[in-house]
Every structure is written in structure tokens, then in C-alpha cells.
PDB file of N, CA and C in Angstrom:
ATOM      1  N   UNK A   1     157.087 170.797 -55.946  1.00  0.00           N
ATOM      2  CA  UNK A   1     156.702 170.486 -57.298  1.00  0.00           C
ATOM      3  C   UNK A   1     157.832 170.910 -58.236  1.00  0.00           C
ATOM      4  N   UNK A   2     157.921 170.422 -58.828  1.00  0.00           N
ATOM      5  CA  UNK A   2     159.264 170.197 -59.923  1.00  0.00           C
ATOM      6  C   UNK A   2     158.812 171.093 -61.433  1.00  0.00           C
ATOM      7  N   UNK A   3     159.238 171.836 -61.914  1.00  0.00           N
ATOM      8  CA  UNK A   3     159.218 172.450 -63.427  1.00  0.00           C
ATOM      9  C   UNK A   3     158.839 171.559 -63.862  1.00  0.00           C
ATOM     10  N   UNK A   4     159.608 170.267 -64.462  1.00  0.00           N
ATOM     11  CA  UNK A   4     159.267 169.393 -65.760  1.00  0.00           C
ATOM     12  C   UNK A   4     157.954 169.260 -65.027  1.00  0.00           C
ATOM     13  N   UNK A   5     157.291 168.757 -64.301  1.00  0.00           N
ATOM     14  CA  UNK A   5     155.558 168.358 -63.982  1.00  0.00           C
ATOM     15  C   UNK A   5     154.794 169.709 -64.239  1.00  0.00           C
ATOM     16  N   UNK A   6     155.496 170.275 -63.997  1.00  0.00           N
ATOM     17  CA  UNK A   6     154.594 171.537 -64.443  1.00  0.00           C
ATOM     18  C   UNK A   6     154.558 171.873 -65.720  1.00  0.00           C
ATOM     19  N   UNK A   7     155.299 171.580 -66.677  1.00  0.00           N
ATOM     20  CA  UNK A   7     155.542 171.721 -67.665  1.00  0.00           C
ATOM     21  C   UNK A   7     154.653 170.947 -68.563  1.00  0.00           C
ATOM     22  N   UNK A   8     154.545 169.548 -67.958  1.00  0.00           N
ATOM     23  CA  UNK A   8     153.024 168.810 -68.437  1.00  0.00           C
ATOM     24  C   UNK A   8     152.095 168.548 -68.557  1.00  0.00           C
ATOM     25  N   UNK A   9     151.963 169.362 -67.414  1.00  0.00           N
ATOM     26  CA  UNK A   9     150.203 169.775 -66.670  1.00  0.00           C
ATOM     27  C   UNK A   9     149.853 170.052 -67.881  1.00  0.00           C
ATOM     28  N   UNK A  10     148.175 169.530 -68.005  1.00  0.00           N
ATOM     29  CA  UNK A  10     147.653 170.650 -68.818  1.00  0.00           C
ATOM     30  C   UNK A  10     146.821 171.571 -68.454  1.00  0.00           C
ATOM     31  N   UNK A  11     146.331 172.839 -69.407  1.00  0.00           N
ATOM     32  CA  UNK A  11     146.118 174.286 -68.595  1.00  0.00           C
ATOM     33  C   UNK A  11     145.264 174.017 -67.623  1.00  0.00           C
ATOM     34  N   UNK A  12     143.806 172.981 -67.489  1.00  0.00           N
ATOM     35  CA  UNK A  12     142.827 172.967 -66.226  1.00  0.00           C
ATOM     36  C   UNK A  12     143.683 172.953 -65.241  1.00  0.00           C
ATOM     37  N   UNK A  13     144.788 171.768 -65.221  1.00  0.00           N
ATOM     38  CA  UNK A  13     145.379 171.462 -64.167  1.00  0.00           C
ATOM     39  C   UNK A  13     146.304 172.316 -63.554  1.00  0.00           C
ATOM     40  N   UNK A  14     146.860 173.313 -64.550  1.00  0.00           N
ATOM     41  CA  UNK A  14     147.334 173.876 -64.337  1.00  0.00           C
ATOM     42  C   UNK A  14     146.912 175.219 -63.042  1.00  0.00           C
ATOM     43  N   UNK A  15     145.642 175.764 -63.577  1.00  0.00           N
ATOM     44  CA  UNK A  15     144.636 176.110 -63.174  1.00  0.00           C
ATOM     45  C   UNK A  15     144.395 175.878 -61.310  1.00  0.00           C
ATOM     46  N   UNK A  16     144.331 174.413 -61.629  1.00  0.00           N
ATOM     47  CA  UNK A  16     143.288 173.842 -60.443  1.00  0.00           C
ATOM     48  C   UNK A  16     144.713 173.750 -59.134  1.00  0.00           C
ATOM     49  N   UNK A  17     145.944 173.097 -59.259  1.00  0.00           N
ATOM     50  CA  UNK A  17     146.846 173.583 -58.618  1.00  0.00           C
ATOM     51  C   UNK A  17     147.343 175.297 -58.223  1.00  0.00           C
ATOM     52  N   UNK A  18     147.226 175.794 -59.135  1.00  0.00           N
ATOM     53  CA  UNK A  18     147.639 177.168 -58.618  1.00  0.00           C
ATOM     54  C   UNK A  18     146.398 177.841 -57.453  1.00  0.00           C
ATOM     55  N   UNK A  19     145.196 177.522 -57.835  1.00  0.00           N
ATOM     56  CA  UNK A  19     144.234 177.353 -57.005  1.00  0.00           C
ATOM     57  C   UNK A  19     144.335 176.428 -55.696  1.00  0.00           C
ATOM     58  N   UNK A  20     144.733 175.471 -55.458  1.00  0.00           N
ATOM     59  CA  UNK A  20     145.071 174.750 -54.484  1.00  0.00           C
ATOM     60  C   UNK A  20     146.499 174.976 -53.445  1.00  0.00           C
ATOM     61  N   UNK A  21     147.239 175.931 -54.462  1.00  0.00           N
ATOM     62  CA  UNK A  21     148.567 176.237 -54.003  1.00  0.00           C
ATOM     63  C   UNK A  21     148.013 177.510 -52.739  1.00  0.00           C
ATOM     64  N   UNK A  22     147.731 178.567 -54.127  1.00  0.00           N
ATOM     65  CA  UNK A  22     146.935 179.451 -53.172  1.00  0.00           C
ATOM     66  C   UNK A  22     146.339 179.370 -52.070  1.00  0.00           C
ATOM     67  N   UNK A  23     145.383 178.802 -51.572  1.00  0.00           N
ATOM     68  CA  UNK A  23     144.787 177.902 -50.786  1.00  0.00           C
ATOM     69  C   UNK A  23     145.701 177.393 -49.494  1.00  0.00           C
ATOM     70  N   UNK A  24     146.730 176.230 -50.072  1.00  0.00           N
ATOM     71  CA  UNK A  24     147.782 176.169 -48.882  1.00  0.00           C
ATOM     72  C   UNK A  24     148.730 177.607 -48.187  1.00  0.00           C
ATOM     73  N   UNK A  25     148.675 178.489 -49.259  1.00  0.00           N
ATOM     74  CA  UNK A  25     149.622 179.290 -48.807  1.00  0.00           C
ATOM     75  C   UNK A  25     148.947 179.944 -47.729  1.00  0.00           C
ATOM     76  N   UNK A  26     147.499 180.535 -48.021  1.00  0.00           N
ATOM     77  CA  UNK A  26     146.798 181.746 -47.088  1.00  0.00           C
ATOM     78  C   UNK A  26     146.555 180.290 -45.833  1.00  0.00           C
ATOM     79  N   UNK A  27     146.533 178.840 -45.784  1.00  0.00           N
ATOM     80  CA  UNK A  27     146.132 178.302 -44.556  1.00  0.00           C
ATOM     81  C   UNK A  27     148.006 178.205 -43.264  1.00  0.00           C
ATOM     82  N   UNK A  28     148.665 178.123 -44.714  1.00  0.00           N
ATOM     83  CA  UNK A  28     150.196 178.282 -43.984  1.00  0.00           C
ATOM     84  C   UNK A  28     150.047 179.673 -42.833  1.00  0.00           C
ATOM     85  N   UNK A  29     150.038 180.757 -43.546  1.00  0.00           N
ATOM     86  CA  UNK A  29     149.957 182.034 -43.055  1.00  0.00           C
ATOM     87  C   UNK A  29     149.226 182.257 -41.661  1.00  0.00           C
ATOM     88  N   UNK A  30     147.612 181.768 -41.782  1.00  0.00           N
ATOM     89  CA  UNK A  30     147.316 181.309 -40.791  1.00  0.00           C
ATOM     90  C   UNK A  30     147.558 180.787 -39.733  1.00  0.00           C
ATOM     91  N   UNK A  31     148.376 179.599 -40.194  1.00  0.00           N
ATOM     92  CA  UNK A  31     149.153 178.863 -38.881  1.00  0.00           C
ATOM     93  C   UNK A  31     150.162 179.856 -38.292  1.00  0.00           C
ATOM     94  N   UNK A  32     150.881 180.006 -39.118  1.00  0.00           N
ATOM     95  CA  UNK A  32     151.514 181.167 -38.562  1.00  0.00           C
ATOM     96  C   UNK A  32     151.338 182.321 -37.694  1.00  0.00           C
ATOM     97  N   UNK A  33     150.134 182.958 -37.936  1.00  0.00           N
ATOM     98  CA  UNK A  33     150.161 183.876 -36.687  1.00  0.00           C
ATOM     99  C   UNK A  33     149.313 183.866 -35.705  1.00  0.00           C
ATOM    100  N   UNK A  34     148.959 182.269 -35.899  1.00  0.00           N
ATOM    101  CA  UNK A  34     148.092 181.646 -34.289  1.00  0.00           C
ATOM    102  C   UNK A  34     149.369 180.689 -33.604  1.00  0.00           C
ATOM    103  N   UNK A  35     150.781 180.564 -34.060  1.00  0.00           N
ATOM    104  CA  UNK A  35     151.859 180.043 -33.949  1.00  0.00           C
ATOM    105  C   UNK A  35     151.138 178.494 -33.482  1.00  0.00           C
ATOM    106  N   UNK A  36     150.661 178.033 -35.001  1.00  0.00           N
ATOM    107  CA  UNK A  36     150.784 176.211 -35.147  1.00  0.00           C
ATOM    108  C   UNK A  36     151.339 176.025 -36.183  1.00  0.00           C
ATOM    109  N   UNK A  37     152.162 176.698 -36.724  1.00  0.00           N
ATOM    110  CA  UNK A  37     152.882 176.492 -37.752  1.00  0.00           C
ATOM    111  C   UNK A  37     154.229 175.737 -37.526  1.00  0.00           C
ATOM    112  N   UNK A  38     154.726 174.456 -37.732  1.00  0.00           N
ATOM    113  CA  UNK A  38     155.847 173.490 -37.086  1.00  0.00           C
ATOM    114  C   UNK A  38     157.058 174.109 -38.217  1.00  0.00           C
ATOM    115  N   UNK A  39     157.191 174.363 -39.394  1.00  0.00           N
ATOM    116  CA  UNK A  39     157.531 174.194 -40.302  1.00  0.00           C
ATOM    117  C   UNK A  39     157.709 175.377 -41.115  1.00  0.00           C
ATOM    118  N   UNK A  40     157.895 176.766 -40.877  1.00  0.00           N
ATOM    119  CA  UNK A  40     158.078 178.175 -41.253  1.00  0.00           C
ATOM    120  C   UNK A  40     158.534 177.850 -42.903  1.00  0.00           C
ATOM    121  N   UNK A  41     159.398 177.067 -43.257  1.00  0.00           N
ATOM    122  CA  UNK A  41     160.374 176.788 -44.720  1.00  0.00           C
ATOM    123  C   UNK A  41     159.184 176.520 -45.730  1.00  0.00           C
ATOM    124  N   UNK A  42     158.269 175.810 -44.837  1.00  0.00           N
ATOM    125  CA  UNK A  42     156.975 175.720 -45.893  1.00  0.00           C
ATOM    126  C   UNK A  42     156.527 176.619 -46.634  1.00  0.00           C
ATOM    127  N   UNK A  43     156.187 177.647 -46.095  1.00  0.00           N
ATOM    128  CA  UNK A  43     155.999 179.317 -46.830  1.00  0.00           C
ATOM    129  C   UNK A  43     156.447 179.407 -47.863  1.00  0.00           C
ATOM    130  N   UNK A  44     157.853 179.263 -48.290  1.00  0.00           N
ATOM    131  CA  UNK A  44     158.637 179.256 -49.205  1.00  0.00           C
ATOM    132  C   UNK A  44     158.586 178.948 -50.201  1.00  0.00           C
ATOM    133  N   UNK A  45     158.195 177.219 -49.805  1.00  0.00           N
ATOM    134  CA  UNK A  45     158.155 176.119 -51.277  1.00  0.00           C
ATOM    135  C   UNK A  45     157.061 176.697 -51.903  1.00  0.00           C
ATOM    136  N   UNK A  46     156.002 177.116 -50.690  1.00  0.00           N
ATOM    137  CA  UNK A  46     154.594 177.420 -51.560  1.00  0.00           C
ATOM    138  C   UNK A  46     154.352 177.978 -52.341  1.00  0.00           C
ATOM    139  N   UNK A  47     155.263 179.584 -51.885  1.00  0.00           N
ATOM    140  CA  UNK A  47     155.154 180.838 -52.837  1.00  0.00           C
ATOM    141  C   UNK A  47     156.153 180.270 -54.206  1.00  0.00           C
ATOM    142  N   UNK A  48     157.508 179.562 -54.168  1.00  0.00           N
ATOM    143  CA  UNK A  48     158.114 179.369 -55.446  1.00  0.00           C
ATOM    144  C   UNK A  48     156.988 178.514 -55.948  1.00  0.00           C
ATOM    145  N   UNK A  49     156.047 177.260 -55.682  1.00  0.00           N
ATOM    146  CA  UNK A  49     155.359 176.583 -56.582  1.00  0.00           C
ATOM    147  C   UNK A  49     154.645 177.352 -57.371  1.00  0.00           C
ATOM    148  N   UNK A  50     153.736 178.542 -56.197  1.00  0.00           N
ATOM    149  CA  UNK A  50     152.873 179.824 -57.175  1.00  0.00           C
ATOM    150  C   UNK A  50     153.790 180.292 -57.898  1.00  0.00           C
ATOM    151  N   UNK A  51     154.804 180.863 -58.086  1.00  0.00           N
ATOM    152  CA  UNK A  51     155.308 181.685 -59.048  1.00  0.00           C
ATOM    153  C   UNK A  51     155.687 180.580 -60.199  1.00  0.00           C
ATOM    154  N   UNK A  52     156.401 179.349 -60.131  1.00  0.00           N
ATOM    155  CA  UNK A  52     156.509 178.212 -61.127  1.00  0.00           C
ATOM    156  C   UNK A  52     155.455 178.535 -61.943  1.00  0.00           C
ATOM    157  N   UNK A  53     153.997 177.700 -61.042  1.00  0.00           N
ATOM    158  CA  UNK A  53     152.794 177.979 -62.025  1.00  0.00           C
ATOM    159  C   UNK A  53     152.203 179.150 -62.572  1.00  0.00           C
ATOM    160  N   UNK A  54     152.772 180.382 -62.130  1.00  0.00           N
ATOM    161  CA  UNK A  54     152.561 181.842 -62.557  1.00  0.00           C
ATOM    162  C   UNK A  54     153.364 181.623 -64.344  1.00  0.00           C
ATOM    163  N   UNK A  55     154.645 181.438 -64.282  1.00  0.00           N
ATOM    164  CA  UNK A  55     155.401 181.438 -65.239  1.00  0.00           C
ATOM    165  C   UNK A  55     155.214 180.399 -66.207  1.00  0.00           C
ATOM    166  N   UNK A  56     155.002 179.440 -65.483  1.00  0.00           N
ATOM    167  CA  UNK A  56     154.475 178.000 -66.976  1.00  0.00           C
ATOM    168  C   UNK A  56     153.352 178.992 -67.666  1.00  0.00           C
ATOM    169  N   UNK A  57     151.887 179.849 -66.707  1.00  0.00           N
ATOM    170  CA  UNK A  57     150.947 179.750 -67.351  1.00  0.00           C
ATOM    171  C   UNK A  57     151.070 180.959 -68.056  1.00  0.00           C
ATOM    172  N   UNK A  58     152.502 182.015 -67.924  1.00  0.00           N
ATOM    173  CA  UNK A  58     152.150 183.052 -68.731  1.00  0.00           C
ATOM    174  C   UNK A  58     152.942 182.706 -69.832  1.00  0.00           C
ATOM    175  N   UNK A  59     154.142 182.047 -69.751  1.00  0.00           N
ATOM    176  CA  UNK A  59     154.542 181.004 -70.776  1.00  0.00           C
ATOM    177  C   UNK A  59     153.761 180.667 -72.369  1.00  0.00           C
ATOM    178  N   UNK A  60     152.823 180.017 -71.351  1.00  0.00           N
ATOM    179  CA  UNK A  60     152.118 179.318 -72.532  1.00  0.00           C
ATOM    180  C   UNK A  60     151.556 180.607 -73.157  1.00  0.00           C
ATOM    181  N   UNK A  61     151.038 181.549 -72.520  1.00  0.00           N
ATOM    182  CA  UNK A  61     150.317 182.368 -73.383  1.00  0.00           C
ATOM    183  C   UNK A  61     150.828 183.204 -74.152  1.00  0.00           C
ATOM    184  N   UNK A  62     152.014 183.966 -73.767  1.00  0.00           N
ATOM    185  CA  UNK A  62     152.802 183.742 -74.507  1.00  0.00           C
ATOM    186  C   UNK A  62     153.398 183.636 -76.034  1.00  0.00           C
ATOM    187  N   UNK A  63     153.583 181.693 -75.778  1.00  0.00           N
ATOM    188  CA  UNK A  63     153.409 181.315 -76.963  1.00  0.00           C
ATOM    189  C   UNK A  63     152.435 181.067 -77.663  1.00  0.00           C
ATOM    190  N   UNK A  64     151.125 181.248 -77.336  1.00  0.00           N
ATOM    191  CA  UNK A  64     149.916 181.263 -78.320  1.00  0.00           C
ATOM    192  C   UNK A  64     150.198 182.672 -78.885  1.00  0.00           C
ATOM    193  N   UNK A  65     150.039 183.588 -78.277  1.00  0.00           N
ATOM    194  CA  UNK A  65     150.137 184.581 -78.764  1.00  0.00           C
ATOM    195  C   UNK A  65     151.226 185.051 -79.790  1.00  0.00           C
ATOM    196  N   UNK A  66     152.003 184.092 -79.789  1.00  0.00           N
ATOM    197  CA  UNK A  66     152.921 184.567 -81.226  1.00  0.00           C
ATOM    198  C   UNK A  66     152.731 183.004 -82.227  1.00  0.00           C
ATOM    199  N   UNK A  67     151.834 182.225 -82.175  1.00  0.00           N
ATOM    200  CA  UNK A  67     151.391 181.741 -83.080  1.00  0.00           C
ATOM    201  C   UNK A  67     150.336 182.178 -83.680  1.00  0.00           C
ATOM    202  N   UNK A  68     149.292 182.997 -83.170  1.00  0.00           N
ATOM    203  CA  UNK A  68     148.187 183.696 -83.479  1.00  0.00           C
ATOM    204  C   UNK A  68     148.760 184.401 -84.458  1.00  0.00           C
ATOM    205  N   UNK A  69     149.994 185.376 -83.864  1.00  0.00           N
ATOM    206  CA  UNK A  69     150.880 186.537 -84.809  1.00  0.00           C
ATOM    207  C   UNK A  69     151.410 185.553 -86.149  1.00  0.00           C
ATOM    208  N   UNK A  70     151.961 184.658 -85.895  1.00  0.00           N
ATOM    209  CA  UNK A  70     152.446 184.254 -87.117  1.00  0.00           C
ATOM    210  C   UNK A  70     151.274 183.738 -88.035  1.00  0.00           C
ATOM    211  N   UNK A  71     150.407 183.299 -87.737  1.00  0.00           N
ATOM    212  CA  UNK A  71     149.385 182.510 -88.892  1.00  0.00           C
ATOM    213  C   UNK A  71     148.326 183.827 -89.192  1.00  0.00           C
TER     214      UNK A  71
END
């Protein structure tokens, strides 16, 4: 998953992927130490997508929070 898409999500979706990310990561893990895992690099992408969507969503808050401050 790419920044700019994440960047457009909006927050449900935002939400509902990081939830789904999660999800792939603990079934990756799994595979892993029943060794059906084909693909170890997978791990990887998963955890950078969680942290992407970690950072878009603290991002945004963030910036609410210093529009709150300013108005």
C-alpha cells in the first residue's frame, strides 16, 4: 500500500484497514511457525503498512488538534 492511498482514505477506512492489516499480520506469523509460510518478506510489507496507517492516523490527529488550538 502506497502513502498517497493512504493519505486519502478516509478515517473509517482508515480504521477498517489497519484492522485488516493487523489481522494479516498475526495470520502471517502463524504461518510461520507451523512453517506454511512461502514468502517470509511478507512480514515486512505488513508491519510497514501498520506503521504507514499508524502515522497517517496520528497525523491527522494531530492536525485537528492544532485547529481546535487555533479557533
Amino acid at each position: 500500500m502506497k502513502a498517497t492511498d493512504i493519505k486519502t482514505m478516509e478515517p473509517s477506512d482508515l480504521e477498517l484497514k489497519l484492522k485488516e492489516a493487523r489481522v494479516e499480520l498475526f495470520n502471517l506469523r502463524f504461518q510461520l511457525a507451523t512453517g506454511q509460510l512461502d514468502n517470509p518478506g511478507k512480514i515486512k510489507l505488513v508491519k510497514r503498512d501498520i506503521a504507514r496507517l499508524h502515522t497517517e492516523a496520528r497525523t491527522r490527529e494531530i492536525d485537528a488538534a492544532r485547529k481546535a488550538a487555533a479557533s
